[in-house]
C-alpha atoms as a PDB file:
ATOM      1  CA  UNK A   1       0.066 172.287 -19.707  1.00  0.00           C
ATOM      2  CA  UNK A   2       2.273 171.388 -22.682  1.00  0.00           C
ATOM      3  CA  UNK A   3       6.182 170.510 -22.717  1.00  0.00           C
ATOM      4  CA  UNK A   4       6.244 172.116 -26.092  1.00  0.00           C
ATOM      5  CA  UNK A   5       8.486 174.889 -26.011  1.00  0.00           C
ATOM      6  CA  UNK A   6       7.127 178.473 -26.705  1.00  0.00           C
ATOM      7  CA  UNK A   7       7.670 180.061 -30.118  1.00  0.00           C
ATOM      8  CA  UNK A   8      11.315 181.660 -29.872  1.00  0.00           C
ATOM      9  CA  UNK A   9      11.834 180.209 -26.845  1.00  0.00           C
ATOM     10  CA  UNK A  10      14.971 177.959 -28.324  1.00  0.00           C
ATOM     11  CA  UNK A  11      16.171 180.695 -30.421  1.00  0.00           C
ATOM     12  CA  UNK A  12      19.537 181.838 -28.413  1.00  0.00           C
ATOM     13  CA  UNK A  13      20.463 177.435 -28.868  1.00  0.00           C
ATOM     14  CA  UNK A  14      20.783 177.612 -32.129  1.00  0.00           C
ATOM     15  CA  UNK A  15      23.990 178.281 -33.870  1.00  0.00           C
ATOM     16  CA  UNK A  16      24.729 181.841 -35.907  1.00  0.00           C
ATOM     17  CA  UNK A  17      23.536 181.751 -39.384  1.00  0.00           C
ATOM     18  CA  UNK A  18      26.455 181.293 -41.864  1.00  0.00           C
ATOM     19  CA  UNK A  19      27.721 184.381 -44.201  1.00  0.00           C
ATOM     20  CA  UNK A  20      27.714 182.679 -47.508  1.00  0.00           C
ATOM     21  CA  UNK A  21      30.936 183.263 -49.413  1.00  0.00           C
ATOM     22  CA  UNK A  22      30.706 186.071 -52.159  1.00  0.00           C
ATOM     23  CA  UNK A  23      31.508 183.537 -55.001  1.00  0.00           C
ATOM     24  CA  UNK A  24      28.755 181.417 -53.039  1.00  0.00           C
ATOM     25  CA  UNK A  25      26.229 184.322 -53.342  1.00  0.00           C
ATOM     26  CA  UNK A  26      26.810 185.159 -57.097  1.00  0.00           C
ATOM     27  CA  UNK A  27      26.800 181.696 -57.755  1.00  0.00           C
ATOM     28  CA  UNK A  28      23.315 181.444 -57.042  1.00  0.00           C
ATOM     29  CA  UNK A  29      22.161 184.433 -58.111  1.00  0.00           C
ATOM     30  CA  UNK A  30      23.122 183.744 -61.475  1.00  0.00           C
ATOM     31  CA  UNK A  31      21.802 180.368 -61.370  1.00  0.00           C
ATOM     32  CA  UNK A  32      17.993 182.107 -60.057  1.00  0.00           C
ATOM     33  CA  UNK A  33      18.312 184.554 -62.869  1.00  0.00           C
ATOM     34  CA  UNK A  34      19.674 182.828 -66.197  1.00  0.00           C
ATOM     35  CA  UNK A  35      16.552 181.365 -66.742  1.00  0.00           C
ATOM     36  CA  UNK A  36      14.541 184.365 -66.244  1.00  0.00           C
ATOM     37  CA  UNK A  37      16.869 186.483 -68.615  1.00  0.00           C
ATOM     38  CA  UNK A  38      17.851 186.285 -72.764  1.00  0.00           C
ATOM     39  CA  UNK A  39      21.126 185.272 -73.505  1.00  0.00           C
ATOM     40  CA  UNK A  40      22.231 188.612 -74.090  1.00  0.00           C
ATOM     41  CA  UNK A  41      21.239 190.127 -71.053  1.00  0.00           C
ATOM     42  CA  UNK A  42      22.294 187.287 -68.994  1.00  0.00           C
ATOM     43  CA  UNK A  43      25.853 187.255 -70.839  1.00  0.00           C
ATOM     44  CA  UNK A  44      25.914 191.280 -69.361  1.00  0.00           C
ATOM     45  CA  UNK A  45      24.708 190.042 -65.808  1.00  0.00           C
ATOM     46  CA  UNK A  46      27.341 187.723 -65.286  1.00  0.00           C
ATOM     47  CA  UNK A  47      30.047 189.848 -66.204  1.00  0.00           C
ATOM     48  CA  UNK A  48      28.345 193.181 -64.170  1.00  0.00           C
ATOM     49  CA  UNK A  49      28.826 189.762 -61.741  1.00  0.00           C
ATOM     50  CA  UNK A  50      32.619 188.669 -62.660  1.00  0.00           C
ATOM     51  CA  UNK A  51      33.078 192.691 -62.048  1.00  0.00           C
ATOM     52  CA  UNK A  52      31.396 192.215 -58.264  1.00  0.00           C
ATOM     53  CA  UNK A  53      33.656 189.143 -57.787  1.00  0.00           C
ATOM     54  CA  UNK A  54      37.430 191.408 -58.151  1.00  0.00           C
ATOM     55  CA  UNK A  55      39.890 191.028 -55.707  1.00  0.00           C
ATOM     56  CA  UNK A  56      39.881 194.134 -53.716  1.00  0.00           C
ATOM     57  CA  UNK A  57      36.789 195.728 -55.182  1.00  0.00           C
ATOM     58  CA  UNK A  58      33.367 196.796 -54.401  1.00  0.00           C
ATOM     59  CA  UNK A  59      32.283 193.385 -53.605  1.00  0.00           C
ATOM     60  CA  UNK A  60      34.762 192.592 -51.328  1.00  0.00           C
ATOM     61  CA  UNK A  61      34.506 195.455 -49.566  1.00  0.00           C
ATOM     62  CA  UNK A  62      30.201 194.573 -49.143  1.00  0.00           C
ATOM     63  CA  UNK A  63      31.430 190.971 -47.709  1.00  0.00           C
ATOM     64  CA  UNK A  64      33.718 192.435 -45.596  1.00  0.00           C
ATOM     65  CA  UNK A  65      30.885 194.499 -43.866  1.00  0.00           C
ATOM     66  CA  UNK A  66      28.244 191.677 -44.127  1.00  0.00           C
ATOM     67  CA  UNK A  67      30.707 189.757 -41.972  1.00  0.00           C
ATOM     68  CA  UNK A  68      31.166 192.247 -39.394  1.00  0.00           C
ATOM     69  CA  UNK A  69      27.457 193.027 -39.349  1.00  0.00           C
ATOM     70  CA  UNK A  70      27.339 188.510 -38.737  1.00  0.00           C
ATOM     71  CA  UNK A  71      30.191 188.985 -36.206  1.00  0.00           C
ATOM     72  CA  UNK A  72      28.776 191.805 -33.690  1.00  0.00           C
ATOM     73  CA  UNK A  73      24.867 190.537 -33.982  1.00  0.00           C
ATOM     74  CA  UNK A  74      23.283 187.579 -32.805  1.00  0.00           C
ATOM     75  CA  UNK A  75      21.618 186.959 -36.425  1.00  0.00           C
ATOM     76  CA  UNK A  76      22.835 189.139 -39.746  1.00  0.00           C
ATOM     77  CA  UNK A  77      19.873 188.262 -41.546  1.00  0.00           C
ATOM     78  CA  UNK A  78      17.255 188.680 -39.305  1.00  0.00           C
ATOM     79  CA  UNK A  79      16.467 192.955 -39.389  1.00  0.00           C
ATOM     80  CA  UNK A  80      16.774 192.824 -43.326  1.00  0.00           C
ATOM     81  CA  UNK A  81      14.590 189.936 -43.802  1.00  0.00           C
ATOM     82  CA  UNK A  82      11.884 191.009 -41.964  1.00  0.00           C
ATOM     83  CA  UNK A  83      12.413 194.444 -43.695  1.00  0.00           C
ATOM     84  CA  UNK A  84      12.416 192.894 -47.163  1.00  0.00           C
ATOM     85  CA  UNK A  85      10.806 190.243 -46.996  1.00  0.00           C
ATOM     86  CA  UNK A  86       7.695 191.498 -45.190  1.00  0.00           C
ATOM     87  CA  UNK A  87       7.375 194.195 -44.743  1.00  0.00           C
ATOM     88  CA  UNK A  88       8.594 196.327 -48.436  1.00  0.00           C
END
C-alpha cells in the first residue's frame, strides 16, 4: 500500500486562502483586460474601475461581504469556482 496521501486528504492543513485587497483585484483586472480592449474603451473601464475603488461605495461594500463570506467558511473561493469555473 502507498504512503501517498489520498486526494483531499491534507486539505483541512492548509492555511485559508487570502481575500485579495480590492485595489489588489482591480489592479489585475485591468492589467488582464487593457490588452484585450481599444484605448477608448479601456480609458472607460478603468474609470467604471476608479468608480468601484470609492471610499464607502459599492465596492467596498462587495469586499466587505467577500471577507465575511472568507471569515465564516473554511475556503471563500471554493463553491464559486467550481460554479464558474466548471460547471457555467
Amino acid at each position: 500500500m502507498s504512503d501517498q496521501p489520498k486526494t483531499f486528504e491534507l486539505d483541512a492543513t492548509l492555511p485559508p486562502l487570502p481575500v485579495p485587497t480590492l485595489q489588489e483585484t482591480c489592479d489585475r483586472y485591468l492589467a488582464g483586460v487593457e490588452l484585450l480592449l481599444s484605448a477608448d474603451e479601456f480609458a472607460n473601464t478603468k474609470e467604471n474601475v476608479e468608480e468601484l475603488l470609492t471610499p464607502g461605495g459599492v465596492g467596498a461594500k462587495l469586499q466587505e461581504l467577500l471577507e465575511v463570506r472568507a471569515a465564516t467558511s473554511d475556503n471563500w473561493l471554493s463553491g464559486w469556482w467550481e460554479k464558474y469555473a466548471y460547471l457555467a
